[in-house]
Protein backbone atom coordinates (compact mmCIF):
# COMPACT_ATOMS: atom_id res chain seq x y z
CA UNK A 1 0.00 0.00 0.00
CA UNK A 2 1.59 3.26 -1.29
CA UNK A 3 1.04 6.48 0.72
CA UNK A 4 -0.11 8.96 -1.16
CA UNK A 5 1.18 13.00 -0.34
CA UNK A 6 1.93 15.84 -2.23
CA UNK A 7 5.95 16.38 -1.36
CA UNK A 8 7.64 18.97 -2.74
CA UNK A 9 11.71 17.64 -3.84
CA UNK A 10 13.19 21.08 -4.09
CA UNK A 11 16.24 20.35 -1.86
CA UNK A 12 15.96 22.45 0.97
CA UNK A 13 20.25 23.63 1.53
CA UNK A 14 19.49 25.59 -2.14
CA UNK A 15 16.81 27.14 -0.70
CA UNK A 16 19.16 28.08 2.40
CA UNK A 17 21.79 28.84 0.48
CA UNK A 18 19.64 30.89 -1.96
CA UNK A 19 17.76 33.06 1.36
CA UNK A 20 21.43 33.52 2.56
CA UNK A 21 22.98 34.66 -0.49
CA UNK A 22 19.57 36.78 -1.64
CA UNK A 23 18.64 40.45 -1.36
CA UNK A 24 17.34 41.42 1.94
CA UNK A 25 14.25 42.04 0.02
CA UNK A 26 13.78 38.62 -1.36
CA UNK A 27 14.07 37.12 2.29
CA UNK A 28 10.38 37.00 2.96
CA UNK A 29 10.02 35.99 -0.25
CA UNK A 30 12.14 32.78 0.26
CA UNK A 31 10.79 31.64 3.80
CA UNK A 32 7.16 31.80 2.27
CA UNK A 33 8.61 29.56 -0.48
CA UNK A 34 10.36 27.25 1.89
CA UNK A 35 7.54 26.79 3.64
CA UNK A 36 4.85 26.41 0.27
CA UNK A 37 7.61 23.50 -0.99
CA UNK A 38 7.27 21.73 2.44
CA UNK A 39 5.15 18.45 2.31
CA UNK A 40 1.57 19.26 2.35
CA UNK A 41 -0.54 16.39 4.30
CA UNK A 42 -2.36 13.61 2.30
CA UNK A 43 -6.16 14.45 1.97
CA UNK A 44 -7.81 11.25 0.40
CA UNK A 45 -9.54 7.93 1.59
CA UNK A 46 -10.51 4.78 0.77
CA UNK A 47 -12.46 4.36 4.31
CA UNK A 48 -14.59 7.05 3.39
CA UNK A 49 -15.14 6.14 -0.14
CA UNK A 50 -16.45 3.09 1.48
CA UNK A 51 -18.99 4.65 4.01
CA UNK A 52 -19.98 6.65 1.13
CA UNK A 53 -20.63 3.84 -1.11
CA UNK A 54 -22.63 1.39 1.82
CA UNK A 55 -24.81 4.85 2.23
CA UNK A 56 -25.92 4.66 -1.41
CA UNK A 57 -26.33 1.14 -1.67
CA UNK A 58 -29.12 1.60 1.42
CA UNK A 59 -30.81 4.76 0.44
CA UNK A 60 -30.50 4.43 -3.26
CA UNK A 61 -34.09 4.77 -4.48
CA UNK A 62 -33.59 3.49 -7.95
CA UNK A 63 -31.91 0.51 -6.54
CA UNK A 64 -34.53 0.04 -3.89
CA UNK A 65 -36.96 -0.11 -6.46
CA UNK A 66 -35.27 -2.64 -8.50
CA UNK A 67 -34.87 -4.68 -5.47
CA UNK A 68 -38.64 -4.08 -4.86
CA UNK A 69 -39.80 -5.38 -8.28
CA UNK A 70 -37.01 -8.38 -7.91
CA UNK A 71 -38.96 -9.37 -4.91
CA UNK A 72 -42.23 -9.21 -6.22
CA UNK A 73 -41.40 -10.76 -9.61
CA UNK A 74 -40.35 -13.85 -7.26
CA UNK A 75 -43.40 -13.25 -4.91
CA UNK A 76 -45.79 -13.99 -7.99
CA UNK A 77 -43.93 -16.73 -9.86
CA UNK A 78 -45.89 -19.39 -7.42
CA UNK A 79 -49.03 -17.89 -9.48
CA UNK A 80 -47.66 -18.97 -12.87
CA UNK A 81 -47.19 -22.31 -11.70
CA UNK A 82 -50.74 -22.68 -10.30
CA UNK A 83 -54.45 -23.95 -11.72
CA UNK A 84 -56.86 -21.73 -12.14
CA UNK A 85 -59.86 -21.16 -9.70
CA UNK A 86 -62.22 -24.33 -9.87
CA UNK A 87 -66.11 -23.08 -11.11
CA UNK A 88 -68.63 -23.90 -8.65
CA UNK A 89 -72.06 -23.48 -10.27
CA UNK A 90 -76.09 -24.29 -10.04
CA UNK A 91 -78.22 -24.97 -13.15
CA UNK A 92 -81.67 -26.44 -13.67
CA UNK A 93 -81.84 -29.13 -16.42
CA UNK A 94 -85.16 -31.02 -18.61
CA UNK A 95 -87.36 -28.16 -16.90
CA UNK A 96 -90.96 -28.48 -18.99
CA UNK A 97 -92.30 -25.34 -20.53
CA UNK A 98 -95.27 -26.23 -20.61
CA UNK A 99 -95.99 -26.26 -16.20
CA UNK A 100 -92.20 -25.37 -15.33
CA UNK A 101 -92.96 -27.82 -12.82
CA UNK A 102 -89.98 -29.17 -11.46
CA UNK A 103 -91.39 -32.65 -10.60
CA UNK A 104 -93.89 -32.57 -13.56
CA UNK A 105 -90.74 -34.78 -15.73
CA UNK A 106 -88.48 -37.89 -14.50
CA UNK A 107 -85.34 -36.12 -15.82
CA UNK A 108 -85.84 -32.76 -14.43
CA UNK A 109 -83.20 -32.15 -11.83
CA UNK A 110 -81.76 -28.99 -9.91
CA UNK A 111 -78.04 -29.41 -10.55
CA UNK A 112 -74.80 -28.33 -8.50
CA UNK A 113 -71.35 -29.17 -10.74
CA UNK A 114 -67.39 -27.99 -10.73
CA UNK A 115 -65.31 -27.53 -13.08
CA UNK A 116 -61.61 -27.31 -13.27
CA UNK A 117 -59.26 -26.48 -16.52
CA UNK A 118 -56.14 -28.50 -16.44
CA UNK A 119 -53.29 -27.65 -19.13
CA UNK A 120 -51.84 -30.27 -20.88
CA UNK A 121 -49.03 -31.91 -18.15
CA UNK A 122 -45.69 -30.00 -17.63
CA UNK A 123 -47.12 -26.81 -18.75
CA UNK A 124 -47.71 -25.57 -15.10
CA UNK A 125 -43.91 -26.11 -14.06
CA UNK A 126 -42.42 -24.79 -16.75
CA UNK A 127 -44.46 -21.54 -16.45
CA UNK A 128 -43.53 -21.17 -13.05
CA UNK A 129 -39.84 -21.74 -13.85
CA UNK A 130 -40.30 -18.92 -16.72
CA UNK A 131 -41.83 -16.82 -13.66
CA UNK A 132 -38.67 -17.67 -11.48
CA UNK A 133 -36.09 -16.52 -14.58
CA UNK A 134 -37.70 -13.21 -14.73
CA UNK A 135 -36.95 -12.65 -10.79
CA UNK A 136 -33.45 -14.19 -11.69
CA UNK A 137 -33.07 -11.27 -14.16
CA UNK A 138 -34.41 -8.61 -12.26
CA UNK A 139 -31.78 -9.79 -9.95
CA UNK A 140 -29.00 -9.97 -12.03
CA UNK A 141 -30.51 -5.96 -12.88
CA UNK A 142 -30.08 -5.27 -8.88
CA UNK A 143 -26.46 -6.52 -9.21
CA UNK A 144 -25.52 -4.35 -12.13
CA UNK A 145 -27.22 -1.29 -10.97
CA UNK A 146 -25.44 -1.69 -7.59
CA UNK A 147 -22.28 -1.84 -9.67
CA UNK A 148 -22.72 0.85 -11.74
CA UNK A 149 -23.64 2.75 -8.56
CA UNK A 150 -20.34 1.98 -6.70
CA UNK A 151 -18.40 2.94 -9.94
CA UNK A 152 -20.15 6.13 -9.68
CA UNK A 153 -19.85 7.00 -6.34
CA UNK A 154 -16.25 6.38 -6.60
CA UNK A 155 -15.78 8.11 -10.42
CA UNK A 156 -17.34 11.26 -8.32
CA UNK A 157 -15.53 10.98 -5.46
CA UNK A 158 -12.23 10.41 -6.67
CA UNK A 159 -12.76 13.74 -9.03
CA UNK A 160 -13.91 15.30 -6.08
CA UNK A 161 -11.07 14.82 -4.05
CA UNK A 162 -8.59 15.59 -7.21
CA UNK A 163 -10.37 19.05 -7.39
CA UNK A 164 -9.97 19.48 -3.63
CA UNK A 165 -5.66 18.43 -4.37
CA UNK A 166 -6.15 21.19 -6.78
CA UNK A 167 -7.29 24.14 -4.48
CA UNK A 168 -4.85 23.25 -2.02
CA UNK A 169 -2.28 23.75 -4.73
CA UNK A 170 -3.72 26.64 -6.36
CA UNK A 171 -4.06 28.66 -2.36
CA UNK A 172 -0.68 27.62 -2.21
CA UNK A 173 0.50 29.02 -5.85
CA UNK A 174 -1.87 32.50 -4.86
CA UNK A 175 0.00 32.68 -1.76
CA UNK A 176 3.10 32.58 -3.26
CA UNK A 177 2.43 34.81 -6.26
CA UNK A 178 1.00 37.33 -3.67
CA UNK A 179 4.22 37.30 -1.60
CA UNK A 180 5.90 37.37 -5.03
CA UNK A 181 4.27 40.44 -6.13
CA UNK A 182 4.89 41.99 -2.70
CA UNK A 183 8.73 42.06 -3.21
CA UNK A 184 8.30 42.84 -7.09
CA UNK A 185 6.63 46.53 -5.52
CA UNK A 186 9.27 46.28 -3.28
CA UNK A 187 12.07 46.43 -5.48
CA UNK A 188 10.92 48.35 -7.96
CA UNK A 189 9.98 51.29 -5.28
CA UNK A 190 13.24 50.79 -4.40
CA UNK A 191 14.98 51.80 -8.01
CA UNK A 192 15.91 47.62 -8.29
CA UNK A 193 12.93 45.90 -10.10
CA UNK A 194 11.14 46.66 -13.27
CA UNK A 195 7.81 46.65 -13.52
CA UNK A 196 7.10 44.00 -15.97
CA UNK A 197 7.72 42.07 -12.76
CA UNK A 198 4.67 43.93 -11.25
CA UNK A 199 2.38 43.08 -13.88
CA UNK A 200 3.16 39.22 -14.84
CA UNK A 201 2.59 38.72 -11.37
CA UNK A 202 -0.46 40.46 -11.06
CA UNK A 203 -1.40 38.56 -14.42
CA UNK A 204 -0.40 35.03 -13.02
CA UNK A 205 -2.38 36.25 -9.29
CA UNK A 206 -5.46 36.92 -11.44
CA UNK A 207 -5.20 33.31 -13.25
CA UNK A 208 -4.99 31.78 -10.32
CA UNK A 209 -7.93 33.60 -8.88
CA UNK A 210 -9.82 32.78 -12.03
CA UNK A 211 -8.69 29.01 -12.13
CA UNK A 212 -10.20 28.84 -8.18
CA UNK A 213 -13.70 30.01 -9.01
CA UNK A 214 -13.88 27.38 -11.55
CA UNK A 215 -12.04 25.08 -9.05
CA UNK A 216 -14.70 25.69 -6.48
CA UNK A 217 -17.86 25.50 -8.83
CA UNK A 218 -16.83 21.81 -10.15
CA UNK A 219 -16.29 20.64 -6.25
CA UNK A 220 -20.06 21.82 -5.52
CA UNK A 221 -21.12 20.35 -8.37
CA UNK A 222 -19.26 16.94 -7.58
CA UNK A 223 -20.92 17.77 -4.07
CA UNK A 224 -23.79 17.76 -5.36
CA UNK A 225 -23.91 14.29 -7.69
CA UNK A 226 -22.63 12.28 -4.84
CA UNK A 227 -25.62 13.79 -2.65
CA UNK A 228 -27.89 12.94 -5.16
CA UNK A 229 -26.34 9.27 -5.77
CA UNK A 230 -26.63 9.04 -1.81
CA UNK A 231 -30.02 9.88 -1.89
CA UNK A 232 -29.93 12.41 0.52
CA UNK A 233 -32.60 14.99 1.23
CA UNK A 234 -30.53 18.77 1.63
CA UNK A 235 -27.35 18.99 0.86
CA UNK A 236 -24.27 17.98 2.94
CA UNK A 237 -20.80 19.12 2.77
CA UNK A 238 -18.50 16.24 2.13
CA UNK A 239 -15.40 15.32 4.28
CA UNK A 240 -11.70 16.11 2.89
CA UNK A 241 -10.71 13.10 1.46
CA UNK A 242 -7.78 11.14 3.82
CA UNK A 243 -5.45 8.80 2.79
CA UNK A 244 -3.78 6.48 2.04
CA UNK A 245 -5.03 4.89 -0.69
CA UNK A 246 -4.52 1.23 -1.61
CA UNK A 247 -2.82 -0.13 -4.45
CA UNK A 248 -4.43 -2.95 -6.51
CA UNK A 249 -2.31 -5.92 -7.87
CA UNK A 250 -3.87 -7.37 -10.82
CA UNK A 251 -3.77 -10.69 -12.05
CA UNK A 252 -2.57 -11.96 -15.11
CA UNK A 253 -4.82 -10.67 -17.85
CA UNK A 254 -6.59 -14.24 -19.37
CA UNK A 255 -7.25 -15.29 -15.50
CA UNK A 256 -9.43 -11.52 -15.39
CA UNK A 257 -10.76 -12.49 -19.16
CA UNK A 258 -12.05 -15.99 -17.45
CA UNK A 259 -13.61 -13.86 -14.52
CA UNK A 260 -15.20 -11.06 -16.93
CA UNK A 261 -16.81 -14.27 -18.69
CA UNK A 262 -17.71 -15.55 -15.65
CA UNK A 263 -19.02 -13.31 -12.87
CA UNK A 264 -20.04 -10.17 -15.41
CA UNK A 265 -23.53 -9.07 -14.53
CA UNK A 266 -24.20 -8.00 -18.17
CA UNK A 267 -23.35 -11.48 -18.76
CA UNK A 268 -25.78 -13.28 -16.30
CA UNK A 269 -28.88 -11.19 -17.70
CA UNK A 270 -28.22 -12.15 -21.38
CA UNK A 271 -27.61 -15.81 -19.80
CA UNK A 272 -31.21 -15.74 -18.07
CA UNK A 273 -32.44 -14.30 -21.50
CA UNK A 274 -31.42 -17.23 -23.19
CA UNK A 275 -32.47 -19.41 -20.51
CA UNK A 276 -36.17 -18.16 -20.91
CA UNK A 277 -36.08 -17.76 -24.39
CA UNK A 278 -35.46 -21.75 -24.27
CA UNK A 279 -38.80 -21.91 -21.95
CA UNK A 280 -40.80 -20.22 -24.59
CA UNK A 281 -39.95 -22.57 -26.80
CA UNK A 282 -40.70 -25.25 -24.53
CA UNK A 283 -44.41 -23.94 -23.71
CA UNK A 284 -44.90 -22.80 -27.46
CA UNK A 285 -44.62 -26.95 -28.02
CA UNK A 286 -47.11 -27.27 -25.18
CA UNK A 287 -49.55 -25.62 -27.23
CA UNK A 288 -49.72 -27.91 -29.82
CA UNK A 289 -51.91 -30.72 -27.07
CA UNK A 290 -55.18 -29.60 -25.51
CA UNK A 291 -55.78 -28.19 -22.41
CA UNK A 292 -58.10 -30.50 -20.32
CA UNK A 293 -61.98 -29.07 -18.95
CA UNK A 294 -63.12 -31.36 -16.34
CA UNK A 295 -66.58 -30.70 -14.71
CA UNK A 296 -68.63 -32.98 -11.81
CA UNK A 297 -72.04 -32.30 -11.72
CA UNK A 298 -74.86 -33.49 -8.96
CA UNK A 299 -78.45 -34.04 -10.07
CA UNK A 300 -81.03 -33.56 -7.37
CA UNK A 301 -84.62 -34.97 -8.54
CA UNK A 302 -88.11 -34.70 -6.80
CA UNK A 303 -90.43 -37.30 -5.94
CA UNK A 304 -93.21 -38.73 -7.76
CA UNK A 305 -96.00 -36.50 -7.64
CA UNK A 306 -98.59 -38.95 -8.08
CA UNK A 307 -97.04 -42.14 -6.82
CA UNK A 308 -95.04 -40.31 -4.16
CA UNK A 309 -92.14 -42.77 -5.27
CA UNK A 310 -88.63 -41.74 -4.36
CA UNK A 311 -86.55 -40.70 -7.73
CA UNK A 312 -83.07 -41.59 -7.59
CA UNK A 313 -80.19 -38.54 -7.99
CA UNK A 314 -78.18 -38.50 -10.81
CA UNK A 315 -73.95 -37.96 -10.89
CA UNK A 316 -72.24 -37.18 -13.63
CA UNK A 317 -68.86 -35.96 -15.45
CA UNK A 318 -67.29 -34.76 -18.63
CA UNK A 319 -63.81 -33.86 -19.96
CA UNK A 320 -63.58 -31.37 -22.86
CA UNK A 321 -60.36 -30.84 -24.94
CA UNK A 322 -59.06 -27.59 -26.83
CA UNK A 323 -58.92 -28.71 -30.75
CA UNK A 324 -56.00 -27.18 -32.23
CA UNK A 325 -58.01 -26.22 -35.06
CA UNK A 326 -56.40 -22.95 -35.87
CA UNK A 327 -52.36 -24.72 -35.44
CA UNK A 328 -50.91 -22.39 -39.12
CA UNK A 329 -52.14 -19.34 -37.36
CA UNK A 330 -51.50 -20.00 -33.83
CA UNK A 331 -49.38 -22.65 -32.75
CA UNK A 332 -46.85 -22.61 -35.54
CA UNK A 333 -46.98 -18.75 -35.53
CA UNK A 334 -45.96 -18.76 -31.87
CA UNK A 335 -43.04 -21.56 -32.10
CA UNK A 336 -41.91 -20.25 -34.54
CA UNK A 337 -41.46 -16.51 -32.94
CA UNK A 338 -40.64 -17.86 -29.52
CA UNK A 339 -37.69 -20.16 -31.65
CA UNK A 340 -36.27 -17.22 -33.43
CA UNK A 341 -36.07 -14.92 -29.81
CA UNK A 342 -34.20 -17.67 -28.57
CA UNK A 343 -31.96 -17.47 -31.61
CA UNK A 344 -31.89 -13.60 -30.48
CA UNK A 345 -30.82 -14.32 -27.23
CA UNK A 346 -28.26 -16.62 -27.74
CA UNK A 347 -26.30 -13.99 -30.58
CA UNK A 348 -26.77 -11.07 -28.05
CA UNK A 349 -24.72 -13.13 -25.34
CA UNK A 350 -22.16 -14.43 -27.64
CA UNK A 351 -21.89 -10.84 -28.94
CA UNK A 352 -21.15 -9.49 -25.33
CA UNK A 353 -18.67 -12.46 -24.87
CA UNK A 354 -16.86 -11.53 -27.94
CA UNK A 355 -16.91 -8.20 -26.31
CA UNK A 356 -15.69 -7.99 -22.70
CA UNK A 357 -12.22 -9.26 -23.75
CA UNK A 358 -11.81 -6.15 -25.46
CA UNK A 359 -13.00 -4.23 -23.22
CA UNK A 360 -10.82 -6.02 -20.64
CA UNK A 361 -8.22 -4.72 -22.63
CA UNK A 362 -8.67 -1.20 -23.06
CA UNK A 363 -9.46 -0.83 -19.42
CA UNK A 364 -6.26 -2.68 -18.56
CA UNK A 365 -3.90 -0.80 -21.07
CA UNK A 366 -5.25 2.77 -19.57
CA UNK A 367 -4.78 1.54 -16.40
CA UNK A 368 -1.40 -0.05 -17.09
CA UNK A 369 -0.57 3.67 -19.04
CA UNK A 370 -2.03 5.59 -15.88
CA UNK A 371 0.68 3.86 -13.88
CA UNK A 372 3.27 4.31 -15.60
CA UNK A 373 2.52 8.01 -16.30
CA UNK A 374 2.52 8.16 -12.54
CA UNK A 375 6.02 6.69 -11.55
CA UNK A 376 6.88 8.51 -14.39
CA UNK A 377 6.59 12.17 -12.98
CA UNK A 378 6.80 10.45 -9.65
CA UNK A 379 10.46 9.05 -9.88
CA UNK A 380 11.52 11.20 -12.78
CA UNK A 381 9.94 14.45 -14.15
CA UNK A 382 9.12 16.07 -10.69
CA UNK A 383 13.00 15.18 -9.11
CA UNK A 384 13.94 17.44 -12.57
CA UNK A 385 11.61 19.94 -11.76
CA UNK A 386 12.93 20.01 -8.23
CA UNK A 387 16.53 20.94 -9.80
CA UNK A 388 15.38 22.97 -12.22
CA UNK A 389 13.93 25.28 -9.22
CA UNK A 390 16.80 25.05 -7.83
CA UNK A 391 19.12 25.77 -10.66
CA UNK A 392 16.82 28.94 -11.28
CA UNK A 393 17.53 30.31 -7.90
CA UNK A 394 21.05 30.10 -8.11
CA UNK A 395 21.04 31.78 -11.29
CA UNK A 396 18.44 34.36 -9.92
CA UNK A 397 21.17 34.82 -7.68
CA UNK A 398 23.60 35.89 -10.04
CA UNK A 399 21.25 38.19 -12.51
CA UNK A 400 21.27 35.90 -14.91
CA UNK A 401 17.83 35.13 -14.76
CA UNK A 402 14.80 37.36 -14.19
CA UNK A 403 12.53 37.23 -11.34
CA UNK A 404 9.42 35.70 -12.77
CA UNK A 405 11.47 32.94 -14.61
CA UNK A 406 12.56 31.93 -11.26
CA UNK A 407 9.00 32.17 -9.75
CA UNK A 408 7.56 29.81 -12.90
CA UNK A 409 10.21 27.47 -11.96
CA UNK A 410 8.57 26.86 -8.17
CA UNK A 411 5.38 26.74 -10.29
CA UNK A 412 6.16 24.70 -11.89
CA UNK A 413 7.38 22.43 -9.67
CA UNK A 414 4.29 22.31 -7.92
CA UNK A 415 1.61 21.46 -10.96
CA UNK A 416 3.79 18.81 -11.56
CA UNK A 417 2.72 17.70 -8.46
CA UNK A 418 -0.75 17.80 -8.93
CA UNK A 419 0.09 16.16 -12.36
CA UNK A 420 1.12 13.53 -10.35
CA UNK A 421 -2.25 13.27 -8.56
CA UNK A 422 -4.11 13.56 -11.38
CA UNK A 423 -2.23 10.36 -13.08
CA UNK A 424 -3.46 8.07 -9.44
CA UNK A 425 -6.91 9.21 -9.62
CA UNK A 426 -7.23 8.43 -13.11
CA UNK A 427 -6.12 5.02 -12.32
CA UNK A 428 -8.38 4.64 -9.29
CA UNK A 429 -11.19 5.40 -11.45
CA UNK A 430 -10.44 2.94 -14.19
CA UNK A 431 -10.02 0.34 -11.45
CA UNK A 432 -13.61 1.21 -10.18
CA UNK A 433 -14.66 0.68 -13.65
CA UNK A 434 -12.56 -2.64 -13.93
CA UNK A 435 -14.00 -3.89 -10.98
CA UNK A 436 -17.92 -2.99 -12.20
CA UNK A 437 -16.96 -4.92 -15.72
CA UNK A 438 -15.83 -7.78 -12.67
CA UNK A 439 -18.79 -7.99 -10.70
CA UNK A 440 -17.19 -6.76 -7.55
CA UNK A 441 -14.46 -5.79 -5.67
CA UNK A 442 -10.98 -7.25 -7.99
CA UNK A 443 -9.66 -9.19 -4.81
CA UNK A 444 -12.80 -10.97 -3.40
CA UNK A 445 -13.63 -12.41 -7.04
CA UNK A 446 -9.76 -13.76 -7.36
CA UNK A 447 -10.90 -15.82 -3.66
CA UNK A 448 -14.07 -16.82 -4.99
CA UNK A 449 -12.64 -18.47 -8.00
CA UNK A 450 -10.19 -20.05 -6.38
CA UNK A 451 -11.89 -21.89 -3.83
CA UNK A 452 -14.57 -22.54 -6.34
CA UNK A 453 -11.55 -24.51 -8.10
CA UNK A 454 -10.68 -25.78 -5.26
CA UNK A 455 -13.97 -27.33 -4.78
CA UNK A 456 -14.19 -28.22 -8.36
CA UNK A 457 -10.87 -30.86 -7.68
């Protein structure tokens, strides 16, 4: 784990030499600069991020509601898989027009029957399972949005917190400037300065000033995007980011290619799309056999009117059939679509497969670049910049140099800095990205597969 801080490499005996050797004007000038150069304290962290992120995955209402309608998509699936309310009915059958007398005729009878529709066998539990894969994808829609949340939360946080690095740095460069400018008047009431000296620093004060308003508008509207991705109901100033933050070591490419493949969200919906799709095929088949109408019926006859004889109930029972009269139009028509969805589904999920590789390895080569931009100025361009200040001070020292050259140097010196910054933020958000294309968190999904190996043997 790499501690993160923005350090300043100007070696400090130039900068005593250079305050001992300088104008008694310039001393100020020097001390402030000492003390700008001096290593400012790390502001970013990974433990906040975190809070941050458990906050949205609770009070997330878009992701609440998904999680809602996951539930009740399961909920209901016991419906699919379930017959239809029985009929209970009462009739009156062989009434005589003549009298409407209901004992006037031997087969007159005051019925009671049920009924109950049965589909053909199989066709129950395989619509149940097709309600059960729509809950699965819903699901598989839960995980993905709370991926895509996470990677958004952190995208907006780790921009947050460079723009925060960047008004540190840019107080620091106005302070300077200012104190600049101060001995620029100083000298030049004095007979020793020009005044071109006045006015680029009153030029480079007024950049500055302009660069912080902008500064300051993009961290409240960062502000404001992670309050809305939190959920929250005012807005709440967000903490100064703390570090240090972690660093990531990455396996070797085709083991994160077998992960992508395996554990990518995108990858289980277009799975479960496929898996249904094969359902519909399965019921569009169970439409070519009837569907089964079974009724009981109980026959309740009077007596004899004349002979007072006792007439004997009647039972009885029927099964009708669908005829699948209509099969060109209907049955064919619907096996036929539900075959060629299926034949959708199963090119849409081989066309993502073909996919995440690549985009495995565009993610990887911009992080890969990120890194290497980073121990780039890290171990290289900022150590130059560091002598480079202080080669401009010594030949400040000796006239050979004017003022505001010297000043751009330390200016330098410090952008490069936030340069720096800039290059492990960029790689922190690619990695948040990398681990949404994952399905989680890089180092939990490298355990998971392996004891799911070691399982497997």
């Amino acid at each position: 784990m790499r501690e993160q801080a923005i350090s300043i490499r100007v070696p400090q005996d130039i900068l005593i030499r250079a305050m001992l050797l300088a104008k008694p004007a310039l001393l100020t000038l020097l001390a402030a600069l000492t003390l700008l150069l001096a290593t400012l304290p790390a502001r970013a962290g990974s433990d906040d991020l975190q809070a941050l992120i458990a906050e949205g995955q609770a009070n997330n209402q878009e992701l609440a509601s998904l999680r809602r309608m996951a539930e009740a998509l399961r909920a209901e699936a016991p419906f699919a898989g379930s017959l239809q309310d029985p009929q209970l009915g009462i009739g009156l059958a062989n009434v005589p027009l003549d009298t409407f007398a209901l004992d006037q005729e031997a087969m007159t009878q005051k019925q009671l029957f049920i009924g109950q529709k049965v589909p053909w066998f199989g066709t129950l539990a395989l619509s149940e399972q097709a309600a059960l894969l729509k809950a699965v994808r819903q699901e598989a829609q839960v995980r993905a949005k709370s991926l895509e949340l996470t990677r958004m939360i952190s995208a907006a946080w780790y921009d947050l917190a460079f723009v925060q690095r960047s008004l540190q740095t840019n107080l620091s460069l106005e302070a300077l400037v200012t104190q600049a400018l101060r001995v620029a008047e100083t000298r030049y009431a004095t007979g020793k300065g020009l005044q071109q000296d006045i006015l680029s620093a009153q030029v480079q004060l007024s950049e500055l000033l302009d660069e912080q308003e902008t500064l300051e508008r993009r961290s409240r509207t960062l502000s404001d995007r992670i309050n809305s991705l939190l959920n929250r109901d005012a807005f709440r100033a967000l903490p100064m980011a703390e570090g240090p933050w972690p660093e990531t070591t990455l396996p070797h490419a085709e083991e994160l290619k077998r992960l992508v493949l395996q554990a990518n969200p995108g990858v289980a919906v277009r799975r479960t799309d496929v898996d249904s799709a094969a359902l519909a095929v399965q019921l569009a088949e169970k439409d070519y056999y009837p569907d089964m109408d079974f009724k009981l019926a109980y026959g309740q006859r009077e007596d004899n009117p004349m002979t007072g004889q006792d007439r004997a109930d009647f039972i009885s029972g029927s099964v009708g059939f669908s005829v699948p009269l209509w099969q060109a139009t209907r049955q064919d028509s619907k096996l036929d679509g539900a075959q060629k969805k299926l034949d959708a589904a199963k090119m849409s999920l081989t066309a993502l497969e073909r996919t995440l590789p690549h985009q495995l390895d565009a993610l990887l080569a911009e992080i890969d670049g990120y890194a290497k931009n980073y121990d780039l100025l890290d171990s290289a361009l900022t150590v130059q910049a560091a002598q480079w200040a202080g080669a401009s001070l010594a030949a400040y020292e000796v006239g050979k140099i004017e003022f505001d050259t010297m000043l751009s140097a330390q200016m330098r010196l410090l952008r490069y800095e936030l340069r720096t910054e800039r290059y492990q933020f960029e790689r922190l958000k690619k990695l948040a990205e990398l681990e949404e294309l994952l399905g989680g968190p890089i180092q939990n999904k490298i355990r998971t597969a392996a004891q799911s190996e070691e399982n497997r043997q």
